[in-house]
N, C-alpha and C. Protein backbone atom coordinates (compact mmCIF):
# COMPACT_ATOMS: atom_id res chain seq x y z
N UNK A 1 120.06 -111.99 -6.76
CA UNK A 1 118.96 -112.09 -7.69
C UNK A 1 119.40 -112.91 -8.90
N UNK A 2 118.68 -113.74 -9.08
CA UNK A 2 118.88 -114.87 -10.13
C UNK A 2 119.01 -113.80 -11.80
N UNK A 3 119.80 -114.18 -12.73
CA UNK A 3 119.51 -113.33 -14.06
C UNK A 3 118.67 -113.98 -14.73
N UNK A 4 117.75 -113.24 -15.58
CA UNK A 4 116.76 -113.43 -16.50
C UNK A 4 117.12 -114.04 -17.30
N UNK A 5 117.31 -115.36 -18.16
CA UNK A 5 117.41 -115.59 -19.73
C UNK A 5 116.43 -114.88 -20.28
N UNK A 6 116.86 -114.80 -21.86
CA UNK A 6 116.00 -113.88 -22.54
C UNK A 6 115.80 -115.57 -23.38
N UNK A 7 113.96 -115.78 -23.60
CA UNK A 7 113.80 -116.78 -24.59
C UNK A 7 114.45 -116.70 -25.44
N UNK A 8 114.62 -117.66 -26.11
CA UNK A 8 114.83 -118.23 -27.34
C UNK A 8 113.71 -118.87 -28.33
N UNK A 9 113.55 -117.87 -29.30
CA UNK A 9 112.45 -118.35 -30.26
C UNK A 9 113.11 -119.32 -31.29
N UNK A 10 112.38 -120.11 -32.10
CA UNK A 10 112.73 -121.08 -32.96
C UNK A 10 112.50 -119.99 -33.65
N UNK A 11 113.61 -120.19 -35.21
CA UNK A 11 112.83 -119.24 -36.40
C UNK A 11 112.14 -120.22 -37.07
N UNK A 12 110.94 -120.13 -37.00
CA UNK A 12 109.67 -120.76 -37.61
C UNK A 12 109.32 -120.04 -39.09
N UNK A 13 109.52 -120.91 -39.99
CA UNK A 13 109.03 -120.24 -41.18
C UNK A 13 107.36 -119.34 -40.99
N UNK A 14 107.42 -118.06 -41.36
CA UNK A 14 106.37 -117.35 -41.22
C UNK A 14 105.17 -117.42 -42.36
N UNK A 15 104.12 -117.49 -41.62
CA UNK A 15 102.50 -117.80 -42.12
C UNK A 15 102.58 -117.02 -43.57
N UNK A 16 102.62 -117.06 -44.37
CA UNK A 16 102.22 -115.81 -45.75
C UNK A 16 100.81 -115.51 -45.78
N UNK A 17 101.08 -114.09 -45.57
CA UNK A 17 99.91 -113.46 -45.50
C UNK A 17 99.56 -112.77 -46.62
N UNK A 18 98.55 -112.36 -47.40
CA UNK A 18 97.93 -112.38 -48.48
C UNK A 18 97.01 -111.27 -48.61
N UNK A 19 96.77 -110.14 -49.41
CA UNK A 19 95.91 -108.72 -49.37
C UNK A 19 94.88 -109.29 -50.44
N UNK A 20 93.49 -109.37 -50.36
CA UNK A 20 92.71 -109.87 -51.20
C UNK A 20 92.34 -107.79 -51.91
N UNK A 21 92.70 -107.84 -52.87
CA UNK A 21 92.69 -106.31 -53.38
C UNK A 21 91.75 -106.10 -54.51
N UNK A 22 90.51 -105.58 -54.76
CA UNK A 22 89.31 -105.50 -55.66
C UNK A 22 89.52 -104.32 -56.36
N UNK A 23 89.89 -104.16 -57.49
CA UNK A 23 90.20 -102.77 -58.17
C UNK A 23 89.59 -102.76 -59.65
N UNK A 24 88.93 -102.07 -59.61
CA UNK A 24 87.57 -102.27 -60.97
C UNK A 24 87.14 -103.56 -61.04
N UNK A 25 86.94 -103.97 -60.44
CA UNK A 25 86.49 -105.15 -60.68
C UNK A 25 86.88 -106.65 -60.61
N UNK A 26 88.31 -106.34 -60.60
CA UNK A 26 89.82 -107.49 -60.68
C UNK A 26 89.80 -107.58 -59.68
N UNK A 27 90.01 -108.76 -58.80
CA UNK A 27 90.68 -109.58 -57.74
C UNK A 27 91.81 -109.62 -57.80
N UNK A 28 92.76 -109.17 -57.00
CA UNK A 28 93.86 -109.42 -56.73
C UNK A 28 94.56 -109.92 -55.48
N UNK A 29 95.45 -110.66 -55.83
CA UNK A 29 95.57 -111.79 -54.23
C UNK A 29 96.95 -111.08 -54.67
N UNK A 30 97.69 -110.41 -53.42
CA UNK A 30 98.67 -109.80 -53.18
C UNK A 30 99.94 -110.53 -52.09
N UNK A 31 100.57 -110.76 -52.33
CA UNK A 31 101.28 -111.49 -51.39
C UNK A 31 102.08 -110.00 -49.97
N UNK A 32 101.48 -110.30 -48.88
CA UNK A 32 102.52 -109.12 -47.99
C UNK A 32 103.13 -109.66 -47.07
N UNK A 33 104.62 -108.36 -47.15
CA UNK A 33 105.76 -108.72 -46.23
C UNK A 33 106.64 -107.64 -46.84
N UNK A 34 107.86 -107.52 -45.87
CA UNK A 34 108.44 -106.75 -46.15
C UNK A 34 109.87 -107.52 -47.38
N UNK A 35 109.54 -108.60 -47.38
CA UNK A 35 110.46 -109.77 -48.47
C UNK A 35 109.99 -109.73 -49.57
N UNK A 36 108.69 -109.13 -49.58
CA UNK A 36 108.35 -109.86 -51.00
C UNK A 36 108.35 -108.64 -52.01
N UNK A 37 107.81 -108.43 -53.27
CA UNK A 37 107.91 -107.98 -54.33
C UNK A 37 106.43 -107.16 -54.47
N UNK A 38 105.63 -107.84 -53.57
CA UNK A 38 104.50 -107.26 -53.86
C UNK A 38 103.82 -106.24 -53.35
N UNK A 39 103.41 -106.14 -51.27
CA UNK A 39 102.69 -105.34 -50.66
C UNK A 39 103.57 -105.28 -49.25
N UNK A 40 104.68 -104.41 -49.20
CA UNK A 40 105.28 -104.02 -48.34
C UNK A 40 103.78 -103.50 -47.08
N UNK A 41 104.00 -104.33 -45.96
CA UNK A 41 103.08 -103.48 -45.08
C UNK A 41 102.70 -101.98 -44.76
N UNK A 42 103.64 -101.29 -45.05
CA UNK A 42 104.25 -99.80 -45.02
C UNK A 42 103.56 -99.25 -46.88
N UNK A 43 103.45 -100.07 -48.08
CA UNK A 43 102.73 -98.92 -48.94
C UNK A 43 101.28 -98.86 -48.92
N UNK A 44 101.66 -97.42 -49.81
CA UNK A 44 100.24 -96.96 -49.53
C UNK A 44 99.56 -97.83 -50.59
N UNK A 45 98.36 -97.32 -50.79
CA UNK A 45 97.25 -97.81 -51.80
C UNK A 45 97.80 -96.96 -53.01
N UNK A 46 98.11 -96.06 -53.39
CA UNK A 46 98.88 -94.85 -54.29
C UNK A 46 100.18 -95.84 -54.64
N UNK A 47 100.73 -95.88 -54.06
CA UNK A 47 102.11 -97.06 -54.48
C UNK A 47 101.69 -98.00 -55.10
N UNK A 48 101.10 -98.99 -54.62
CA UNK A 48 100.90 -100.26 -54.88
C UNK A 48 100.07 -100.27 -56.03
N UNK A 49 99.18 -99.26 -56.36
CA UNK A 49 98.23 -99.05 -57.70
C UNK A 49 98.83 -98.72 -58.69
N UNK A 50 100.20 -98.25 -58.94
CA UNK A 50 101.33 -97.47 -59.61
C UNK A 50 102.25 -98.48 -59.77
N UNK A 51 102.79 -98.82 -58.99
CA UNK A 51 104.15 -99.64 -58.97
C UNK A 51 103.60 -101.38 -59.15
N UNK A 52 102.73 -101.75 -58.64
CA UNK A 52 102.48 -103.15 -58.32
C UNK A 52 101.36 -103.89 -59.36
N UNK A 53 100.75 -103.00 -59.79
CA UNK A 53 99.44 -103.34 -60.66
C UNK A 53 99.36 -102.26 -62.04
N UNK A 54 100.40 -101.49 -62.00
CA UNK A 54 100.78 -100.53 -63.28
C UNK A 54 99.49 -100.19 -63.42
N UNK A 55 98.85 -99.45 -62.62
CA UNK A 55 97.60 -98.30 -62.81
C UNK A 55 98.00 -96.81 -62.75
N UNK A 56 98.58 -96.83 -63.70
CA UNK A 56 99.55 -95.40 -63.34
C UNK A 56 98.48 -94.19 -63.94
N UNK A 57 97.34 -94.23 -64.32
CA UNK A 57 96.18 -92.79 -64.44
C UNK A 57 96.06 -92.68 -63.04
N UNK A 58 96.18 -93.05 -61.48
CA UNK A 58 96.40 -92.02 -60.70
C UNK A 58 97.46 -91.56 -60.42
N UNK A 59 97.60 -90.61 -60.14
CA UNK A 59 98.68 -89.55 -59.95
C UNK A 59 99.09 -89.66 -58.48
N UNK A 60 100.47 -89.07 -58.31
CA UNK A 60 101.24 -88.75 -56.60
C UNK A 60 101.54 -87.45 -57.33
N UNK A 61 100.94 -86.72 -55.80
CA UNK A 61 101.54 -85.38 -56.19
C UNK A 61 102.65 -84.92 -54.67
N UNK A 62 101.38 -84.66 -54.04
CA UNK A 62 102.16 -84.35 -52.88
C UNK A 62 102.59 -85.69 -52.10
N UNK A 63 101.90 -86.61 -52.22
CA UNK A 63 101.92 -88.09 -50.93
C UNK A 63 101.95 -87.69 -49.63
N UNK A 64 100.83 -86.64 -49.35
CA UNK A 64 100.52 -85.98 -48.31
C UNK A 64 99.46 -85.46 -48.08
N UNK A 65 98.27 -86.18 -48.57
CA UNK A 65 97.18 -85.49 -48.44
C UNK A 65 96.85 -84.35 -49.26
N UNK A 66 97.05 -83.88 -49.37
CA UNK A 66 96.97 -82.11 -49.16
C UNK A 66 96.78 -81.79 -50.90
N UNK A 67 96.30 -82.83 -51.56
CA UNK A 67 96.50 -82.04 -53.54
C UNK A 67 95.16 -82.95 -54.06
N UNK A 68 94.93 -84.38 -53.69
CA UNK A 68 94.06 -84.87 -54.16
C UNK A 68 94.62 -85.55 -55.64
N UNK A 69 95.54 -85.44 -56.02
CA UNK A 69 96.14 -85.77 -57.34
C UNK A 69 95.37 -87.57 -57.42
N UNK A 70 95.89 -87.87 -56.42
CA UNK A 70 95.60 -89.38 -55.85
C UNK A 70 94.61 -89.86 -55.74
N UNK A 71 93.34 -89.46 -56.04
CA UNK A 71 92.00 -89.57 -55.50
C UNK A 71 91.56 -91.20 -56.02
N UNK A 72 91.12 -91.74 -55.55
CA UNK A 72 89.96 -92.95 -55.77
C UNK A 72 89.12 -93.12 -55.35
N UNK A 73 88.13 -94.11 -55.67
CA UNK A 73 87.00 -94.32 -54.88
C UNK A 73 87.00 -95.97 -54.29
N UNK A 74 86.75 -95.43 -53.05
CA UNK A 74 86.63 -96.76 -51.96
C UNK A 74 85.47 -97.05 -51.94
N UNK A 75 84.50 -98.03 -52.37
CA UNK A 75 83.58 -98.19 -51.54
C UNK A 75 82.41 -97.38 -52.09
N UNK A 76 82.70 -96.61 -53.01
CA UNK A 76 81.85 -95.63 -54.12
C UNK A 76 82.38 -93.95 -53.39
N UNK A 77 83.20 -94.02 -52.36
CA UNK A 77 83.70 -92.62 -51.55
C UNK A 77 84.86 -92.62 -52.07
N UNK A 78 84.96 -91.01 -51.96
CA UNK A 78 86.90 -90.30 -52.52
C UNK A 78 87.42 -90.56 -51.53
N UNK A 79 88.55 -91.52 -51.33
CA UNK A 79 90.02 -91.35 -50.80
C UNK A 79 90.82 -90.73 -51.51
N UNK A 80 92.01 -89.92 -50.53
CA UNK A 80 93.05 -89.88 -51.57
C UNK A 80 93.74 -91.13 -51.01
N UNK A 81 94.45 -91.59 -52.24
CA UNK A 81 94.90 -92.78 -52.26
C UNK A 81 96.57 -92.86 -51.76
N UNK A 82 96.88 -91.88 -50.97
CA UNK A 82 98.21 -91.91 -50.72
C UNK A 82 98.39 -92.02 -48.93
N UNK A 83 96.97 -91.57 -48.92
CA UNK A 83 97.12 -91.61 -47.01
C UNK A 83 95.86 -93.03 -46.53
N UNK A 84 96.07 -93.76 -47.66
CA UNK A 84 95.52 -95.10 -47.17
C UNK A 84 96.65 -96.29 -47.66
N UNK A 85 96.79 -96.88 -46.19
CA UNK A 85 97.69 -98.28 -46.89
C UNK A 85 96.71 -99.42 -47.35
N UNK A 86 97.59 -99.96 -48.08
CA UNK A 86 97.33 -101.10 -49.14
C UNK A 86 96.06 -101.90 -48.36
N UNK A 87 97.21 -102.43 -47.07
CA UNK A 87 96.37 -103.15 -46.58
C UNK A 87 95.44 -103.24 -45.76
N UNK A 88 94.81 -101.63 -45.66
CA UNK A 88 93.62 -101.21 -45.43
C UNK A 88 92.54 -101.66 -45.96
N UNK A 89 92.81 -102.04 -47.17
CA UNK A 89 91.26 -101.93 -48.34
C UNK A 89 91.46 -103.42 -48.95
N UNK A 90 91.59 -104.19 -47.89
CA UNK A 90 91.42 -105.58 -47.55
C UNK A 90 89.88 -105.88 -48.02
N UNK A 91 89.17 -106.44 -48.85
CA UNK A 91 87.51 -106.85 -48.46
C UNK A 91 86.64 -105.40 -48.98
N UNK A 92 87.66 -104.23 -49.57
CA UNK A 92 87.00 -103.23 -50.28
C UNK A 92 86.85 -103.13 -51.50
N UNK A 93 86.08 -102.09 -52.76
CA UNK A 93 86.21 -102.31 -53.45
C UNK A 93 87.11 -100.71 -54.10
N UNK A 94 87.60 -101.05 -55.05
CA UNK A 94 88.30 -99.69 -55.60
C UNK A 94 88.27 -99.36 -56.72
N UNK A 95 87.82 -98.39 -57.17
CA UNK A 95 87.73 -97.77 -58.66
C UNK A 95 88.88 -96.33 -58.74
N UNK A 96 89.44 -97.00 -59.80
CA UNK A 96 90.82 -95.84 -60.13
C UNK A 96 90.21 -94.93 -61.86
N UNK A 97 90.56 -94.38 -62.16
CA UNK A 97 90.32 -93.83 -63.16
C UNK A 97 90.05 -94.79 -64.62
N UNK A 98 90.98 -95.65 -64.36
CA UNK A 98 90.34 -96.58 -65.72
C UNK A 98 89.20 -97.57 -65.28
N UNK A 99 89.23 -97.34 -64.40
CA UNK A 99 87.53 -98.31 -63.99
C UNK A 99 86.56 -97.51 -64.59
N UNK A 100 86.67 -96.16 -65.14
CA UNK A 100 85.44 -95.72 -65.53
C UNK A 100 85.17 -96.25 -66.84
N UNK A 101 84.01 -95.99 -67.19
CA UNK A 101 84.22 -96.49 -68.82
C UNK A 101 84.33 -95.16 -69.73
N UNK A 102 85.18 -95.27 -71.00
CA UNK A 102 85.08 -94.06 -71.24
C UNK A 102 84.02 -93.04 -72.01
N UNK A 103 82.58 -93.54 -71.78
CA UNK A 103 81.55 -92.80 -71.99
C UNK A 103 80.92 -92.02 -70.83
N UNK A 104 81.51 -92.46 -69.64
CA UNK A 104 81.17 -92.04 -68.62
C UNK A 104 80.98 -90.76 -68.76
N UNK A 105 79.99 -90.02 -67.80
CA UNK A 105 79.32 -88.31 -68.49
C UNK A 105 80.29 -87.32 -67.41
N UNK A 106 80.98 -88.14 -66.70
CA UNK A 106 82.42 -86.54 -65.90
C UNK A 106 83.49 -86.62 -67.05
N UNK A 107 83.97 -88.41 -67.63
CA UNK A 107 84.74 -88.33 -68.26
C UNK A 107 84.74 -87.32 -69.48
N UNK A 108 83.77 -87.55 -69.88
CA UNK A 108 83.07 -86.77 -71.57
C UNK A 108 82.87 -85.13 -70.99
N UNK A 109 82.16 -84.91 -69.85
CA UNK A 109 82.14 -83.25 -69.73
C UNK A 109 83.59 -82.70 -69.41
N UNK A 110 84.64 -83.25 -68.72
CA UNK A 110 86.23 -82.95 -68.64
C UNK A 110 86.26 -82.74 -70.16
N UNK A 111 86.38 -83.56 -70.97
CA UNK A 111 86.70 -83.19 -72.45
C UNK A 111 86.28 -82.41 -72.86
N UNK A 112 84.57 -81.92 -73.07
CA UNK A 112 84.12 -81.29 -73.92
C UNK A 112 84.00 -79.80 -73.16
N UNK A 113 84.56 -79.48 -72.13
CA UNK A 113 84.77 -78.61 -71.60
C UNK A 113 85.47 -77.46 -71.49
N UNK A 114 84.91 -76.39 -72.21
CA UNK A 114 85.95 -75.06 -72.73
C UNK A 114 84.87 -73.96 -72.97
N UNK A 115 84.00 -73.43 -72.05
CA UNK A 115 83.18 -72.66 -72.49
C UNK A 115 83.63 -71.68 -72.17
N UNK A 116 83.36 -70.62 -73.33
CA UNK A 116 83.98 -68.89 -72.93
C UNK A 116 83.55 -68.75 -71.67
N UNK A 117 84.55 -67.95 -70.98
CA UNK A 117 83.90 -67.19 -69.71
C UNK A 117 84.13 -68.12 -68.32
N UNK A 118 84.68 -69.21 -69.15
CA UNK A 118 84.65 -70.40 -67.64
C UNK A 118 85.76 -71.42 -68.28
N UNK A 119 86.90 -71.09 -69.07
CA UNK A 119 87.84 -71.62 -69.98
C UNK A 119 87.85 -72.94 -69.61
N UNK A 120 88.47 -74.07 -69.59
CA UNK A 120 88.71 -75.22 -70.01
C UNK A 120 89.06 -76.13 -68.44
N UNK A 121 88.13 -77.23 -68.47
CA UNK A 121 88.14 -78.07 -67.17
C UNK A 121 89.85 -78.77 -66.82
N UNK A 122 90.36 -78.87 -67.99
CA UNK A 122 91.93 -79.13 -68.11
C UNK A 122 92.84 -78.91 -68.95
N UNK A 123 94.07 -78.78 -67.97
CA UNK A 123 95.12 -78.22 -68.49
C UNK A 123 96.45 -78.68 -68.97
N UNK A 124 97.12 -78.88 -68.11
CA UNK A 124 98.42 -79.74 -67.78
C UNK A 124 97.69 -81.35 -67.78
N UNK A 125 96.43 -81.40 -67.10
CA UNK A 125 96.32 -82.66 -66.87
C UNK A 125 96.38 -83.44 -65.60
N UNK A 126 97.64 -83.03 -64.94
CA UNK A 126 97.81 -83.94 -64.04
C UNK A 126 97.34 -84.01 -62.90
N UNK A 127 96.49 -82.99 -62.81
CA UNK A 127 95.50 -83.50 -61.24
C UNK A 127 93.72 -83.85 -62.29
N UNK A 128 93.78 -84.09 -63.30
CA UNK A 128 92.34 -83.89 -63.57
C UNK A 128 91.95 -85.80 -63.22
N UNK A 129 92.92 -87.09 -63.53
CA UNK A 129 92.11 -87.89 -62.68
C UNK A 129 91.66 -88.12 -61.50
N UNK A 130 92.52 -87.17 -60.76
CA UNK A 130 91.79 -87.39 -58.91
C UNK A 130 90.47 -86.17 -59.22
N UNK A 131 90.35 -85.13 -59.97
CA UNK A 131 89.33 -84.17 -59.84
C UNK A 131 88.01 -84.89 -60.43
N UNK A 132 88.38 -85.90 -61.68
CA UNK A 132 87.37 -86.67 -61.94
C UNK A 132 86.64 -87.61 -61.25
N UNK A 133 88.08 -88.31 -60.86
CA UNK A 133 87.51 -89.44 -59.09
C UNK A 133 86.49 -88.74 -58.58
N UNK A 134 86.84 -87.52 -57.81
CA UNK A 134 86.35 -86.80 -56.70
C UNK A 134 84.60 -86.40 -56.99
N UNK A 135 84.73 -86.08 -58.71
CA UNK A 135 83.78 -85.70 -58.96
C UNK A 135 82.53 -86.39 -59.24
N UNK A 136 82.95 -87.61 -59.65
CA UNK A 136 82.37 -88.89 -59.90
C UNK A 136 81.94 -89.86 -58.59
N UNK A 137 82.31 -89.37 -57.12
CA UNK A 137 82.13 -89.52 -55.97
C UNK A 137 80.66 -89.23 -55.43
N UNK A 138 81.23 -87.38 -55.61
CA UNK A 138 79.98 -86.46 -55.64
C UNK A 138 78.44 -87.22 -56.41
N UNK A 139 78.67 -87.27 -57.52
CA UNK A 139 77.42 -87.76 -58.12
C UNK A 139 76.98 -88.82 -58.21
N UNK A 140 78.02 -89.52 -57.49
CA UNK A 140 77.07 -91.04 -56.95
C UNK A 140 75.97 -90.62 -55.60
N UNK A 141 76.55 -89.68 -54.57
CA UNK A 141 75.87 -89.64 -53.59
C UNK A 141 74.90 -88.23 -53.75
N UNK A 142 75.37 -87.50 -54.85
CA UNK A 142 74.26 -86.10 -54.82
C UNK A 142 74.29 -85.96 -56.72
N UNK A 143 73.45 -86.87 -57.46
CA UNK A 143 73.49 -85.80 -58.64
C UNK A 143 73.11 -84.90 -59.15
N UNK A 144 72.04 -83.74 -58.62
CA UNK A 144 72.18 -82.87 -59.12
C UNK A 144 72.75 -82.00 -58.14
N UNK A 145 73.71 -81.89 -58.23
CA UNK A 145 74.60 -80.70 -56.97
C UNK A 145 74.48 -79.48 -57.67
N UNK A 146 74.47 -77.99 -56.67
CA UNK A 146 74.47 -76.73 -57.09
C UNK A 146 76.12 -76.61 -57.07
N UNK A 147 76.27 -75.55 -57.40
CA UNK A 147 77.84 -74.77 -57.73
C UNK A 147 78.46 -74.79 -56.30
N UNK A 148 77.93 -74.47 -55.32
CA UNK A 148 78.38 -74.17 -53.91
C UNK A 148 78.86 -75.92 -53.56
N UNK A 149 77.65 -77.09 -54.08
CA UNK A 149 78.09 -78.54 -53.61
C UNK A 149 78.94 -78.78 -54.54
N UNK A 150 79.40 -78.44 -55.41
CA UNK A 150 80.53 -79.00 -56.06
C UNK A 150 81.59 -78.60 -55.95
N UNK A 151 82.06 -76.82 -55.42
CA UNK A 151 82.72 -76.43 -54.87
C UNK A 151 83.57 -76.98 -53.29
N UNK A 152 82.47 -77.69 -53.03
CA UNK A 152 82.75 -78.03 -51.44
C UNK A 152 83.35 -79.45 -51.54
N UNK A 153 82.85 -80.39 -52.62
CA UNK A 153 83.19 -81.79 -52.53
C UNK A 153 84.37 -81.17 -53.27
N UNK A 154 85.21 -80.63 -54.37
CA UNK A 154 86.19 -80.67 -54.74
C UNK A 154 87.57 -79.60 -54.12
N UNK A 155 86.65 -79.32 -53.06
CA UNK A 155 88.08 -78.22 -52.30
C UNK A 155 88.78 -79.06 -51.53
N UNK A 156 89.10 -80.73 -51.28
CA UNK A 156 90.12 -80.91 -51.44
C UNK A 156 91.45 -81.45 -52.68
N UNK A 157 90.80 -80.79 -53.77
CA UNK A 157 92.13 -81.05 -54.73
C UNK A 157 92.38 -79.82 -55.64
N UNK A 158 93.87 -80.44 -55.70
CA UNK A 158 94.33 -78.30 -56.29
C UNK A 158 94.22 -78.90 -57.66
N UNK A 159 94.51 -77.67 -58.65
CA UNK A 159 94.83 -77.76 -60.13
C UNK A 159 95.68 -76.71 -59.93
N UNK A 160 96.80 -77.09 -60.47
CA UNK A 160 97.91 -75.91 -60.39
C UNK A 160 98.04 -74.79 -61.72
N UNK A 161 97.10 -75.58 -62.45
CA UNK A 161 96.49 -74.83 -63.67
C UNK A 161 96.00 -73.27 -63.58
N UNK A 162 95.35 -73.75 -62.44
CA UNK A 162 94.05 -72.54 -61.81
C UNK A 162 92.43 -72.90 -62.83
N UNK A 163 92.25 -74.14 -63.25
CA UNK A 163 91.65 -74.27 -64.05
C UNK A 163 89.79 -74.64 -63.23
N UNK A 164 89.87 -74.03 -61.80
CA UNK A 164 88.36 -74.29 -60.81
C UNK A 164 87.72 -73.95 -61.32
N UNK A 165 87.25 -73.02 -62.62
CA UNK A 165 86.22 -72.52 -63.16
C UNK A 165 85.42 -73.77 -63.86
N UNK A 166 86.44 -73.87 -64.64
CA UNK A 166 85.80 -75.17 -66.31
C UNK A 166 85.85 -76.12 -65.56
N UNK A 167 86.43 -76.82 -64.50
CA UNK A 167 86.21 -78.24 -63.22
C UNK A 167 85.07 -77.82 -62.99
N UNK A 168 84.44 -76.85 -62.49
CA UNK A 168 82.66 -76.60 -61.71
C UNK A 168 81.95 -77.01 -62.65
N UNK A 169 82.10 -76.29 -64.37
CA UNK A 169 81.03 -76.11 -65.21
C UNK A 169 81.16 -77.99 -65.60
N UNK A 170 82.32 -77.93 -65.61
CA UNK A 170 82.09 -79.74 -66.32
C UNK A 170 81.24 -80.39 -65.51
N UNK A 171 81.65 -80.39 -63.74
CA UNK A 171 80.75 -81.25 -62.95
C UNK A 171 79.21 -80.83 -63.58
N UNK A 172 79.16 -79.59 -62.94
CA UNK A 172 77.52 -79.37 -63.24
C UNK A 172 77.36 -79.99 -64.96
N UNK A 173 77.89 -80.13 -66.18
CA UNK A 173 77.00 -80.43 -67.28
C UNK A 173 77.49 -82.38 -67.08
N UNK A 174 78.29 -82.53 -66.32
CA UNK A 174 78.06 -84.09 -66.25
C UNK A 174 76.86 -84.75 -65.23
N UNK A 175 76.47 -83.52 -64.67
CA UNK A 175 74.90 -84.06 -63.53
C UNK A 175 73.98 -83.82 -64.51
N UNK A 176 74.26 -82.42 -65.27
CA UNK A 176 73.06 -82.64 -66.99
C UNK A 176 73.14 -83.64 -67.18
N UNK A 177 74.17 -84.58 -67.80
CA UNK A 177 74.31 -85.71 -68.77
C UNK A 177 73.58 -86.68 -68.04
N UNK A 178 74.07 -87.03 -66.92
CA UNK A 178 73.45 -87.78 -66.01
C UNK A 178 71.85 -88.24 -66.11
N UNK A 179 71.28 -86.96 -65.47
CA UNK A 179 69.94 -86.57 -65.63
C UNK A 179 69.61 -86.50 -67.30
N UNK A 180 70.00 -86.73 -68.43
CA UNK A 180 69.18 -86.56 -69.32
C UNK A 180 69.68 -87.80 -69.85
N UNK A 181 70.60 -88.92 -69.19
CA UNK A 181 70.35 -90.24 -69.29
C UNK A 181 69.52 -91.13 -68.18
N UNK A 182 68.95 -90.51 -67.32
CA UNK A 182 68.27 -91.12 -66.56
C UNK A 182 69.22 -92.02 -65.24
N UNK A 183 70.52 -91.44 -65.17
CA UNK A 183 71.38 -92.08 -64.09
C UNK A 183 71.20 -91.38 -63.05
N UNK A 184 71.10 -91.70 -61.90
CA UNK A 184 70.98 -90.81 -60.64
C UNK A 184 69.81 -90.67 -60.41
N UNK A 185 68.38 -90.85 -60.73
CA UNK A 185 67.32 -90.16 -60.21
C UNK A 185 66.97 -90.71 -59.26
């Protein structure tokens, strides 16, 4: 039996391939490869928003799904942003926490949020931009949600605070705000 050569490839300088990345609004032309500086094929959207574009108001908590710390919005929907790669959200659009503006009515009810009996929407802090993402999700697609729908869109992200009480009451008075600016109807 005759032996096989194994081809021989030329090393051909390789095509550069390029992540067109939309994040509030910014275009970003990303260079990917595992050479370069910019979009390792392998990070996530959580990395690359942190490390590559210094959007560091989202958070890594677990980089496992499972906390929501990470949350963004794709497309006007919550991802968490750690179990999507970069170069997934090719031709998408992405809003991270400073895409909001800061009059926004989740941003302003998180703040003004401390009513007896239902203590304070935040604590530590550090999961409240993915809880805001998440929440700001919700009321693009339902604004006036009851307690049970806001419960349900935010049970995937923890607060290690224990702070689920004042997170409910804020959502619900940011679907007030909403509704008594005439957004959402």
């Amino acid at each position: 039996m005759p032996v096989k050569k194994e081809r021989e490839f030329a090393k051909e300088p390789r095509e550069r391939r390029y992540l067109s990345l939309t994040v509030n609004g910014q275009i970003h032309e990303l260079e990917v490869g595992t050479e370069t500086d910019q979009v390792d094929p392998a990070h996530t959207l959580a990395h690359t928003l942190r490390e590559t574009l210094g959007l560091t108001g989202t958070k890594v908590s677990c980089d496992h799904g499972a906390c929501g710390c990470c949350t963004v919005l794709m497309d006007g929907k919550a991802v968490f942003s750690c179990m999507v790669l970069a170069v997934e959200t090719h031709g998408h659009q992405i809003v991270t926490i400073e895409g909001l503006p800061e009059d926004d009515p989740v941003i302003e009810a998180f703040a003004q949020q401390s009513e007896p009996g239902y203590g304070t929407a935040l604590q530590c802090g550090y999961c409240t931009p993915g809880f805001v993402m998440a929440s700001r999700a919700l009321l693009n697609d339902n604004p006036k949600p009851t307690l049970a729908e806001v419960k349900e869109a935010l049970s995937g992200n923890i607060c290690r605070c224990g702070c689920y009480a004042g997170i409910a009451q804020a959502v619900l008075h940011a679907s007030e705000k909403m509704v008594a600016r005439g957004v959402g109807r």
